[in-house]
N, C-alpha and C. Protein backbone atom coordinates (compact mmCIF):
# COMPACT_ATOMS: atom_id res chain seq x y z
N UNK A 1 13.81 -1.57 -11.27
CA UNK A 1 12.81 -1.23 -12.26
C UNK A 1 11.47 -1.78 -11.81
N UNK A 2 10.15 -1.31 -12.03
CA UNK A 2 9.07 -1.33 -11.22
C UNK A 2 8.16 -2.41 -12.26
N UNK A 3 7.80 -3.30 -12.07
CA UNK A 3 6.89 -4.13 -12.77
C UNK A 3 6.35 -3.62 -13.89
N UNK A 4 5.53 -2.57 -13.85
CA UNK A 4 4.77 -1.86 -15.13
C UNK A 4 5.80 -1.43 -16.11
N UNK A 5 6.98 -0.85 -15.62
CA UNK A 5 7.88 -0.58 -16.23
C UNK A 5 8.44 -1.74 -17.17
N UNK A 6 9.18 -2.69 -16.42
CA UNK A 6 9.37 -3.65 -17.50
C UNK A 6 8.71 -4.12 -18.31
N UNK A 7 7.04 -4.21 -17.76
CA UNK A 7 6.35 -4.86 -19.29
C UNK A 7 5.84 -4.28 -20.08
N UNK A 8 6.39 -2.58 -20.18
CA UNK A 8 5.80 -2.23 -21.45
C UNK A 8 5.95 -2.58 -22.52
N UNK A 9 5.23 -2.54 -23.88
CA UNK A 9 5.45 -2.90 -25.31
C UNK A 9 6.02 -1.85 -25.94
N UNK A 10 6.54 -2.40 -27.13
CA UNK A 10 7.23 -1.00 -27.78
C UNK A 10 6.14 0.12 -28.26
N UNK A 11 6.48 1.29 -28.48
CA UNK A 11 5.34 2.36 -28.54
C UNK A 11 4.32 2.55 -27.40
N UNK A 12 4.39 1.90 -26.10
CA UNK A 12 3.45 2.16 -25.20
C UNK A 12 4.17 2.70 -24.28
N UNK A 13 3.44 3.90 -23.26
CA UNK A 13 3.71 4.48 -22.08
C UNK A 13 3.06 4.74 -21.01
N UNK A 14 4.08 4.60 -19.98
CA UNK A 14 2.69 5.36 -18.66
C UNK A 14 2.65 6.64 -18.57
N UNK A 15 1.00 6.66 -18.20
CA UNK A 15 0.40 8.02 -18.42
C UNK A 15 -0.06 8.66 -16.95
N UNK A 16 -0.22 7.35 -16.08
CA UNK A 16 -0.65 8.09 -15.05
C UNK A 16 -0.22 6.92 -14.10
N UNK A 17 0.23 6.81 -13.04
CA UNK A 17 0.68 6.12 -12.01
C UNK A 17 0.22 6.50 -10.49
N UNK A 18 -0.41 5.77 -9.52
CA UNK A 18 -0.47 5.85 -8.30
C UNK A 18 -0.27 4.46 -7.77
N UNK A 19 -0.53 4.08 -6.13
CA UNK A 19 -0.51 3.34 -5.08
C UNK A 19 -1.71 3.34 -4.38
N UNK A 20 -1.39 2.54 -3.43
CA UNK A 20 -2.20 2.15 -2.42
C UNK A 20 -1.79 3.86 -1.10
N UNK A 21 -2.85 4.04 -0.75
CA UNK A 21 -3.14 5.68 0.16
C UNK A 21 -2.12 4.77 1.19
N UNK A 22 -1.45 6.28 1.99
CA UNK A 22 -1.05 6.24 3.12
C UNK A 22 -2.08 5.39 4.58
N UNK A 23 -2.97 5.48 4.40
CA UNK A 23 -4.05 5.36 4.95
C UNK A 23 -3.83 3.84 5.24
N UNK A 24 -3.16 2.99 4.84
CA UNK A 24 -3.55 1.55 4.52
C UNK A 24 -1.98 1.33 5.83
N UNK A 25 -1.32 1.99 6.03
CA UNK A 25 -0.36 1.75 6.79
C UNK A 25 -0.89 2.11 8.41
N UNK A 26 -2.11 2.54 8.53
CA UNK A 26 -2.39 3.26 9.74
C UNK A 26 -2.09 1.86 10.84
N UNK A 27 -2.53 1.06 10.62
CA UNK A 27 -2.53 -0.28 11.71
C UNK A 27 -0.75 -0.38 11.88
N UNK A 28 -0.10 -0.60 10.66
CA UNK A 28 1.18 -0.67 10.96
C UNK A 28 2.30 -0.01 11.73
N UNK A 29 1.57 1.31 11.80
CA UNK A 29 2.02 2.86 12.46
C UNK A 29 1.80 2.56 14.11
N UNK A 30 0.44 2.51 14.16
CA UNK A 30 -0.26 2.43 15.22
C UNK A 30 0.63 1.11 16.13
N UNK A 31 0.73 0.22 15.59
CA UNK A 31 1.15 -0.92 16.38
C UNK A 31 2.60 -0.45 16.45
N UNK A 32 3.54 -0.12 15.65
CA UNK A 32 4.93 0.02 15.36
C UNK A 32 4.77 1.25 16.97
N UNK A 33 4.34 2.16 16.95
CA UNK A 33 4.27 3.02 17.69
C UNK A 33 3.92 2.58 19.26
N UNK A 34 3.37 2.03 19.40
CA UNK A 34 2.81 0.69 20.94
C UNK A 34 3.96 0.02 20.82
N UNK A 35 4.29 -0.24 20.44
CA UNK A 35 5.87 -1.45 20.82
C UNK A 35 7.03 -0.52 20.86
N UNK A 36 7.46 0.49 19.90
CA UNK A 36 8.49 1.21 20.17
C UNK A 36 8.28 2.05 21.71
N UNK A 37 7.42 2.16 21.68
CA UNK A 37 7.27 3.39 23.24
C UNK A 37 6.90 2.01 24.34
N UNK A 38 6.25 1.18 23.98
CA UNK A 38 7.08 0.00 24.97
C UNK A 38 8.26 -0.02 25.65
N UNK A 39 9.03 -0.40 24.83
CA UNK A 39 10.51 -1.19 24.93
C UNK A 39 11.05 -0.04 24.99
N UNK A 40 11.04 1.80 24.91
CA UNK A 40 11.58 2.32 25.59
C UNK A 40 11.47 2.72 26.48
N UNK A 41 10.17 2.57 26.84
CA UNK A 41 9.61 2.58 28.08
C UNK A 41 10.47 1.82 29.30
N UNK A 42 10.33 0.75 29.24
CA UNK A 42 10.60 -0.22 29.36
C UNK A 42 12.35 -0.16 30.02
N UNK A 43 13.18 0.29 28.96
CA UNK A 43 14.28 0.48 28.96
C UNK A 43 14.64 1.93 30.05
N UNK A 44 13.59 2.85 30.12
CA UNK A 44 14.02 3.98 30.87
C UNK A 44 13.51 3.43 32.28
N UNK A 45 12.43 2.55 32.36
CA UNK A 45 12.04 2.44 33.70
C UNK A 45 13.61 1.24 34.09
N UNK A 46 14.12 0.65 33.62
CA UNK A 46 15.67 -0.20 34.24
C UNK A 46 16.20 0.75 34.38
N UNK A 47 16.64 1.44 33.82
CA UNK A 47 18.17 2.48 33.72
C UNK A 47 17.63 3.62 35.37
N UNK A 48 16.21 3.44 35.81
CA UNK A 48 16.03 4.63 36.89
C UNK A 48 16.29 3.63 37.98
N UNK A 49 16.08 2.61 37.82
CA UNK A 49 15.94 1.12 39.01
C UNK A 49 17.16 1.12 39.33
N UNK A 50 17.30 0.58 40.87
CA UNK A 50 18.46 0.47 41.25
C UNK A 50 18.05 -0.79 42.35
N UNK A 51 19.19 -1.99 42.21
CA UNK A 51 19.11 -2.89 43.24
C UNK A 51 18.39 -3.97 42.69
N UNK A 52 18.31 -4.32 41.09
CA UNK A 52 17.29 -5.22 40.45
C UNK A 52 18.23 -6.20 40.40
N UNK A 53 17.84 -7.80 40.31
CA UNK A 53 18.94 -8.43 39.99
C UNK A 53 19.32 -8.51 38.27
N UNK A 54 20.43 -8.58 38.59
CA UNK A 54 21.14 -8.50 37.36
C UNK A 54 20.48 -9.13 36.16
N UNK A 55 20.34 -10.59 36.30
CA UNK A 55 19.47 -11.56 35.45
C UNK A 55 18.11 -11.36 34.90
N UNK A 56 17.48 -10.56 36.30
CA UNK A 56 16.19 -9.80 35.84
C UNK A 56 16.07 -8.40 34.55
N UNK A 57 17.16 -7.96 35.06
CA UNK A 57 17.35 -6.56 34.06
C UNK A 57 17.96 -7.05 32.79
N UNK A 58 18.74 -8.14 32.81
CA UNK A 58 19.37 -8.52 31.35
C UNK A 58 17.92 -9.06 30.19
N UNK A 59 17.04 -9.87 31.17
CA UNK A 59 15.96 -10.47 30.51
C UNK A 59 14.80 -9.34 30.30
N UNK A 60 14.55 -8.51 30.76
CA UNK A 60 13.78 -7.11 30.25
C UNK A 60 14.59 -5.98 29.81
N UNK A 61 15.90 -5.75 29.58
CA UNK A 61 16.45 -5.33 28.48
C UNK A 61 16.08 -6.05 27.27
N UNK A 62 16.31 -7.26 27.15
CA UNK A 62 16.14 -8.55 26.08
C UNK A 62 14.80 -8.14 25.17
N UNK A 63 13.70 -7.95 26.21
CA UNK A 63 12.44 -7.96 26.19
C UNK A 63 12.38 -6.84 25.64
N UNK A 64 12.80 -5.80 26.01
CA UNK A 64 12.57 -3.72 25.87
C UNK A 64 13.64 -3.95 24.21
N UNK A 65 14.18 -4.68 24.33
CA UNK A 65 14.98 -4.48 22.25
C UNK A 65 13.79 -5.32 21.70
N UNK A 66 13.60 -6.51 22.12
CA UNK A 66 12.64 -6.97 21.28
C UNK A 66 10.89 -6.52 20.98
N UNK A 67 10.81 -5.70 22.13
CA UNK A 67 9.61 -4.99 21.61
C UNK A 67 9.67 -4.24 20.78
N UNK A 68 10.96 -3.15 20.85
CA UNK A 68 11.24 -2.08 19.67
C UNK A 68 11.47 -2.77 18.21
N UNK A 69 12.12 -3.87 18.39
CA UNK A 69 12.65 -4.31 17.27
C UNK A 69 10.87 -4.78 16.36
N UNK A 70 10.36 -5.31 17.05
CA UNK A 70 9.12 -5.61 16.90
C UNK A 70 8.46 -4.80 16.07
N UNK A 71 8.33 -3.40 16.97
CA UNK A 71 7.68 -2.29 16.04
C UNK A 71 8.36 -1.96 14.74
N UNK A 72 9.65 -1.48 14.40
CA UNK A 72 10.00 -1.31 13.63
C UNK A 72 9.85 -2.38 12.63
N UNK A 73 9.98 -4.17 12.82
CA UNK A 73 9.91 -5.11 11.81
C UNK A 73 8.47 -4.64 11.41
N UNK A 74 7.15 -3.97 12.40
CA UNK A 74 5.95 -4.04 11.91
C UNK A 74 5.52 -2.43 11.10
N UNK A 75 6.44 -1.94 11.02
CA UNK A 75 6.42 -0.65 10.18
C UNK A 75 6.93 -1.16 8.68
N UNK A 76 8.68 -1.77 8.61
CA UNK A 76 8.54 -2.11 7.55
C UNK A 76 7.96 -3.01 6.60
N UNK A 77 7.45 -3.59 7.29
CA UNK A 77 6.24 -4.72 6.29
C UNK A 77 5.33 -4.27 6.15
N UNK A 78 4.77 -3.49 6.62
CA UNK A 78 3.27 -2.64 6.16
C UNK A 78 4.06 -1.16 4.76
N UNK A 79 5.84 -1.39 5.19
CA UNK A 79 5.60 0.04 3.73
C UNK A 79 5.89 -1.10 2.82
N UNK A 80 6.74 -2.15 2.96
CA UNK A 80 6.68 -2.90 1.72
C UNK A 80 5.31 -3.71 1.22
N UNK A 81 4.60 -3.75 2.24
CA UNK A 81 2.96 -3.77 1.59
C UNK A 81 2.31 -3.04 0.70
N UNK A 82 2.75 -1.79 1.12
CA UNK A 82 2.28 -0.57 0.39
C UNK A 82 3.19 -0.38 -1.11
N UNK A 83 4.19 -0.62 -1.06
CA UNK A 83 5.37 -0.20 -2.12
C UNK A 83 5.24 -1.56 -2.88
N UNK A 84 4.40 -2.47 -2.60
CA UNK A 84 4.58 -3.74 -3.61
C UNK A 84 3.37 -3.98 -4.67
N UNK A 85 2.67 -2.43 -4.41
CA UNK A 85 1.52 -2.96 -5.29
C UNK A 85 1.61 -1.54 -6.15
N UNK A 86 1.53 -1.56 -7.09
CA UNK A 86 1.59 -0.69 -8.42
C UNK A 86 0.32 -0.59 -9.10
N UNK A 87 -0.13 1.00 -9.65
CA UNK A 87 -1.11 1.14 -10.24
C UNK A 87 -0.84 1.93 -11.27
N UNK A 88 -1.17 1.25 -13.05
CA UNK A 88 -0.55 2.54 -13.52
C UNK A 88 -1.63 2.60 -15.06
N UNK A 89 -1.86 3.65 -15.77
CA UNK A 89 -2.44 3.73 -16.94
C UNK A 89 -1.53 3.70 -18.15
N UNK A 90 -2.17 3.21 -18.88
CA UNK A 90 -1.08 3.45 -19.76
C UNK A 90 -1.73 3.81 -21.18
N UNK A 91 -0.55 3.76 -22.18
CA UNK A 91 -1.78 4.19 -23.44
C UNK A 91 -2.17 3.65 -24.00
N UNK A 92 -2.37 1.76 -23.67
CA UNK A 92 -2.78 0.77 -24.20
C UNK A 92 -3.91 -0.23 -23.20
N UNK A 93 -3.57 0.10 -21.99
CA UNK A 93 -4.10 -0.84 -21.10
C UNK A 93 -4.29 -0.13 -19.60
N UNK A 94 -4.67 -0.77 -18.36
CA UNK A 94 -4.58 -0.37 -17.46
C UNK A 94 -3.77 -2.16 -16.59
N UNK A 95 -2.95 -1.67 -15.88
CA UNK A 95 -2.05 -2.28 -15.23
C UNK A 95 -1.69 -2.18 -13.51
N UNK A 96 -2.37 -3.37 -12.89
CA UNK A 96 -2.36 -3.39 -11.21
C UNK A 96 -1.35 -4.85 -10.95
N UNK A 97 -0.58 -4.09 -10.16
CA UNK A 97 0.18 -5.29 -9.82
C UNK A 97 0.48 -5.12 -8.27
N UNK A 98 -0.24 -6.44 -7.42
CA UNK A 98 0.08 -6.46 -6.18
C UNK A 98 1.10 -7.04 -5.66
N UNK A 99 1.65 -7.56 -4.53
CA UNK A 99 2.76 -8.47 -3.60
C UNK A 99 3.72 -8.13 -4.61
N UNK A 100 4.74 -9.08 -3.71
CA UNK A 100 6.23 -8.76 -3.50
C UNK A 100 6.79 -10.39 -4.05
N UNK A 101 6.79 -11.08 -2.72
CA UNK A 101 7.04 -12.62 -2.89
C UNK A 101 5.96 -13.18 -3.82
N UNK A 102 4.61 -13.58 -3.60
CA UNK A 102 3.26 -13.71 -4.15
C UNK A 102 3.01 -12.68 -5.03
N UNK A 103 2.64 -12.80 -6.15
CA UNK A 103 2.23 -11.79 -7.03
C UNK A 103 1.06 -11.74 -7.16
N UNK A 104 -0.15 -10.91 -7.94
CA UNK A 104 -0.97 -10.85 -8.56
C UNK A 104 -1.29 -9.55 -9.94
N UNK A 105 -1.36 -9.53 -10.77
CA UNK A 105 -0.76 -8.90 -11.46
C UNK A 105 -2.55 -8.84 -12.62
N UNK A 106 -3.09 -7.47 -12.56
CA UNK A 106 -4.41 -7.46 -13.34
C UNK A 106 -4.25 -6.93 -14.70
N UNK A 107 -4.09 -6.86 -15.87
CA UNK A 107 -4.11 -6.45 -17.19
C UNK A 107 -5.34 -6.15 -17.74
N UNK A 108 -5.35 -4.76 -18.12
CA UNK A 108 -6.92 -4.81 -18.97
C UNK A 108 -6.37 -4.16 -19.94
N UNK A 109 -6.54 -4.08 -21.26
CA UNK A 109 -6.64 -3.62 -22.56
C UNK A 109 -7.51 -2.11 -22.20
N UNK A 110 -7.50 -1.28 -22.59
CA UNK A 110 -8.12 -0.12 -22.52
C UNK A 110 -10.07 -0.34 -23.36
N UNK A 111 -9.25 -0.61 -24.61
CA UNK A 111 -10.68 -1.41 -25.37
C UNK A 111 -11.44 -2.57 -24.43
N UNK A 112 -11.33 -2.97 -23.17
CA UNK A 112 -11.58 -4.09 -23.12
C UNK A 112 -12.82 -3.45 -21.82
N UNK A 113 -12.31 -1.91 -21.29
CA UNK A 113 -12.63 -1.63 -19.96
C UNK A 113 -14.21 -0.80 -20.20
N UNK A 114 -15.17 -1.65 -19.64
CA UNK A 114 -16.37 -0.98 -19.90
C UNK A 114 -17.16 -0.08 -18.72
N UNK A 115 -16.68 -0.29 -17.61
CA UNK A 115 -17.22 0.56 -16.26
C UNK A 115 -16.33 0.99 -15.31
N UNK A 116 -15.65 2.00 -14.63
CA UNK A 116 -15.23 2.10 -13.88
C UNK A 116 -16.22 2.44 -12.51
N UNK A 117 -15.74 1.62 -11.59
CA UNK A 117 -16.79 2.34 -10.58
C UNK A 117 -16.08 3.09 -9.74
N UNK A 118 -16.46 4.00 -8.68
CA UNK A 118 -15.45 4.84 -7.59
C UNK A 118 -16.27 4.62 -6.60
N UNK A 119 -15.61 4.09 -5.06
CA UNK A 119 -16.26 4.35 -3.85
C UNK A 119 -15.19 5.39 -3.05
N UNK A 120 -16.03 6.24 -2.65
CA UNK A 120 -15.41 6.82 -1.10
C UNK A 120 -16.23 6.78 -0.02
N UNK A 121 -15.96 6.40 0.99
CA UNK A 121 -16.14 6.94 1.90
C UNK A 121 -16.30 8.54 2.60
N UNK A 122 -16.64 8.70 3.57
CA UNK A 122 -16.88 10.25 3.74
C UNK A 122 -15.14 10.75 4.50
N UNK A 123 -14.61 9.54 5.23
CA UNK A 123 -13.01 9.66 5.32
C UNK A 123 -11.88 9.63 4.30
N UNK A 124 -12.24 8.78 3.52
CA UNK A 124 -11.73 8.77 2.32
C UNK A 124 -11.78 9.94 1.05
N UNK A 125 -13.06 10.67 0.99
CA UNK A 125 -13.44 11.47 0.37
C UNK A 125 -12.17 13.10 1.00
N UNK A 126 -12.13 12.98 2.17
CA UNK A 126 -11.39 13.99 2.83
C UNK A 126 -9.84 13.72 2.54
N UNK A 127 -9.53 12.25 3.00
CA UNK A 127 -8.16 12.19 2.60
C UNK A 127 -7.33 11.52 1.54
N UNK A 128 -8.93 11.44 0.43
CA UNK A 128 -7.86 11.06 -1.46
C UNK A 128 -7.74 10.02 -1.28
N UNK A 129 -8.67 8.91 -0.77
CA UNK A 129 -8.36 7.35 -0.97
C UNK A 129 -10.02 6.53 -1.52
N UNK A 130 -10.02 5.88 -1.97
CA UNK A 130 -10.88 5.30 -2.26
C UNK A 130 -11.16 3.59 -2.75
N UNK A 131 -12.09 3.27 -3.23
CA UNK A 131 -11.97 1.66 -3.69
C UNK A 131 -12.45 1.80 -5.66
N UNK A 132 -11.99 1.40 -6.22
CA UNK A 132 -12.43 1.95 -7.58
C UNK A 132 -12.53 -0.04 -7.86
N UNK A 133 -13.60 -0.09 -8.56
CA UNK A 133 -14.11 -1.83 -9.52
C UNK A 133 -13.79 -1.59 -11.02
N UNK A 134 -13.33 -2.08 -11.73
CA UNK A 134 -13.25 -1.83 -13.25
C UNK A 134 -13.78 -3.45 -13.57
N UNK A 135 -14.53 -2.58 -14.89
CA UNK A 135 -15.44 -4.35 -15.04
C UNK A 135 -14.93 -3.86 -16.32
N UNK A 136 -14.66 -4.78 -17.26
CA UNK A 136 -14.04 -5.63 -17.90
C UNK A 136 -15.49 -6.05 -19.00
N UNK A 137 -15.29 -5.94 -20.38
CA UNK A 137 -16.31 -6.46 -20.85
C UNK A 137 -16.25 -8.72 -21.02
N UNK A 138 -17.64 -8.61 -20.90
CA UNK A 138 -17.95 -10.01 -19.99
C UNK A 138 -18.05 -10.28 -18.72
N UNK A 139 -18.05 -8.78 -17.76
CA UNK A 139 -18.91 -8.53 -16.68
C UNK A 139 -17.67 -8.78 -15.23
N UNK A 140 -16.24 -9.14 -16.73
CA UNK A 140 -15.38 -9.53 -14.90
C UNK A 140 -15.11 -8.35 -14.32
N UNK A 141 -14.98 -8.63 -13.27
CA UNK A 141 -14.57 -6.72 -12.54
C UNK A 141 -14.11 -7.64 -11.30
N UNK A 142 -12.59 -5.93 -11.26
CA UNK A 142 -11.64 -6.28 -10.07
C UNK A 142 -11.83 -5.13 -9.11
N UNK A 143 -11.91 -5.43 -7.87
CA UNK A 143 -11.78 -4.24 -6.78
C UNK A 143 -10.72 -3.82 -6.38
N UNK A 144 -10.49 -3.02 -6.31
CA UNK A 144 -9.02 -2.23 -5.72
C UNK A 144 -9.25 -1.27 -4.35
N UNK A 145 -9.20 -1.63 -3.45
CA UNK A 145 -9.04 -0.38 -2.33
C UNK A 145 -8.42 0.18 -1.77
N UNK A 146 -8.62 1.17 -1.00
CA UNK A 146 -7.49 2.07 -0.50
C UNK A 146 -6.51 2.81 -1.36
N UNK A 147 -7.25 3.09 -2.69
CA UNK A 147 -6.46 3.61 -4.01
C UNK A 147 -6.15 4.63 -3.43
N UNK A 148 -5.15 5.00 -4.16
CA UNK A 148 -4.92 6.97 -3.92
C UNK A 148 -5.00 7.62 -4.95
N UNK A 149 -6.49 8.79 -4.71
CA UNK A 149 -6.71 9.31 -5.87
C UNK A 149 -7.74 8.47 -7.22
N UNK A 150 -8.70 8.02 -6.84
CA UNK A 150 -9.14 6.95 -7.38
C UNK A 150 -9.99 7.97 -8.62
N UNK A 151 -10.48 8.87 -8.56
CA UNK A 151 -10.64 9.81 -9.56
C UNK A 151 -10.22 9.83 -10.64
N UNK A 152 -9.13 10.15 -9.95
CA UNK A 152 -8.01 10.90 -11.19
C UNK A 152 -7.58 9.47 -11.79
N UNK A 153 -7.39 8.18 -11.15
CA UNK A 153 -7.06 7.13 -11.84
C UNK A 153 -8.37 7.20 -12.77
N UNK A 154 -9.22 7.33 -12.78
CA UNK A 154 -10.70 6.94 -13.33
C UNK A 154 -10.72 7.94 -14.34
N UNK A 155 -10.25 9.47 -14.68
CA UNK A 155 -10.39 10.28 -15.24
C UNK A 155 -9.19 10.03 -16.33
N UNK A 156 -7.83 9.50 -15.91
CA UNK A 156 -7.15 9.26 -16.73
C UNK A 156 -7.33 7.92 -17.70
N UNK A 157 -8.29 6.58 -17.74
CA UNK A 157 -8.68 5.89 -17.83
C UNK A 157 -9.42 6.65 -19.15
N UNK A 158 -10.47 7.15 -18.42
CA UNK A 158 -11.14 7.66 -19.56
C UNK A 158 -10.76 8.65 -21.11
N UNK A 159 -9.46 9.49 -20.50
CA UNK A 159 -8.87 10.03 -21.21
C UNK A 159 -8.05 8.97 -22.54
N UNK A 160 -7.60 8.10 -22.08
CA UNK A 160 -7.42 7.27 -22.83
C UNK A 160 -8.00 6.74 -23.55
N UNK A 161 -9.27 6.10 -23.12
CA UNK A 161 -10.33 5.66 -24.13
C UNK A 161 -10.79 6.24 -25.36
N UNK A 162 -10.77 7.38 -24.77
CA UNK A 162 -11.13 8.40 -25.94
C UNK A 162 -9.90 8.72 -26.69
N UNK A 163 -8.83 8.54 -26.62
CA UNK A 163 -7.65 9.07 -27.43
C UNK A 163 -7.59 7.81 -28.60
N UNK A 164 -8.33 6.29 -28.12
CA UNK A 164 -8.33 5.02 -28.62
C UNK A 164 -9.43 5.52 -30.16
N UNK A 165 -10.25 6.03 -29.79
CA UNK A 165 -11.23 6.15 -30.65
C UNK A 165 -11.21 7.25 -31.87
């Protein structure tokens, strides 16, 4: 069950839910991808070799798993990066909850939310990611980046407000 989920109140629901963009995994990809084509690299240049000593090829086999293994440990920690932070509207509040082990967890009351801001970028603008600030009356405001769909989070926000009134 997903964080937002459990703490709803009775009579409250989510209305609109997103994450953090694909976009935020690119480093994780990128590197996961350099180490996997490493270590098989790696592994096809032994298997063509002939006449290596034995000890040598056992210790860069060693080396050619642990690079792969490498990439893949660095793929899945960048999706559970991504999968540990929750964004959701609801019909009472708006609700961000980041990490996994470490939490951080933002609550705003819907009544409470006086500005949304939206940044894109001109890359971002193309591929649906953005940084959205919600300030908070008494001027606190939280940044969020690499939203997905930061709009439509912002449009559903507002839809709410007005359903409040």
């Amino acid at each position: 069950m997903s964080y937002i989920d459990a703490t709803l109140v009775p009579g409250e629901r989510v209305v609109y839910e997103t994450r953090l963009h694909w976009v935020v995994m690119l480093g994780h990809i990128l590197f996961a991808l350099v180490m996997v084509i490493a270590g098989v690299g790696l592994f096809v240049y032994l298997r063509m070799q002939t006449g290596l000593d034995m000890n040598l090829v056992r210790i860069l086999i060693g080396l050619a798993a642990l690079l792969a293994v490498t990439g893949v440990a660095a793929f899945i920690v960048g999706m559970a990066r991504r999968n540990a932070t929750e964004m959701a509207v609801t019909t009472r509040r708006v609700v961000i909850k980041i990490g996994l082990a470490a939490r951080k967890t933002i609550e705003m009351l819907l009544n409470k939310v006086e500005t949304i801001e939206v940044s894109e970028t001109t890359g971002g603008r193309m591929l649906g990611y953005g940084t959205i600030v919600i300030i908070g009356t008494g001027g606190t405001s939280e940044p969020f980046h690499k939203m997905a769909h930061p709009l439509q989070f912002r449009s559903q926000v507002q839809q709410q407000i007005e359903k409040l009134k």
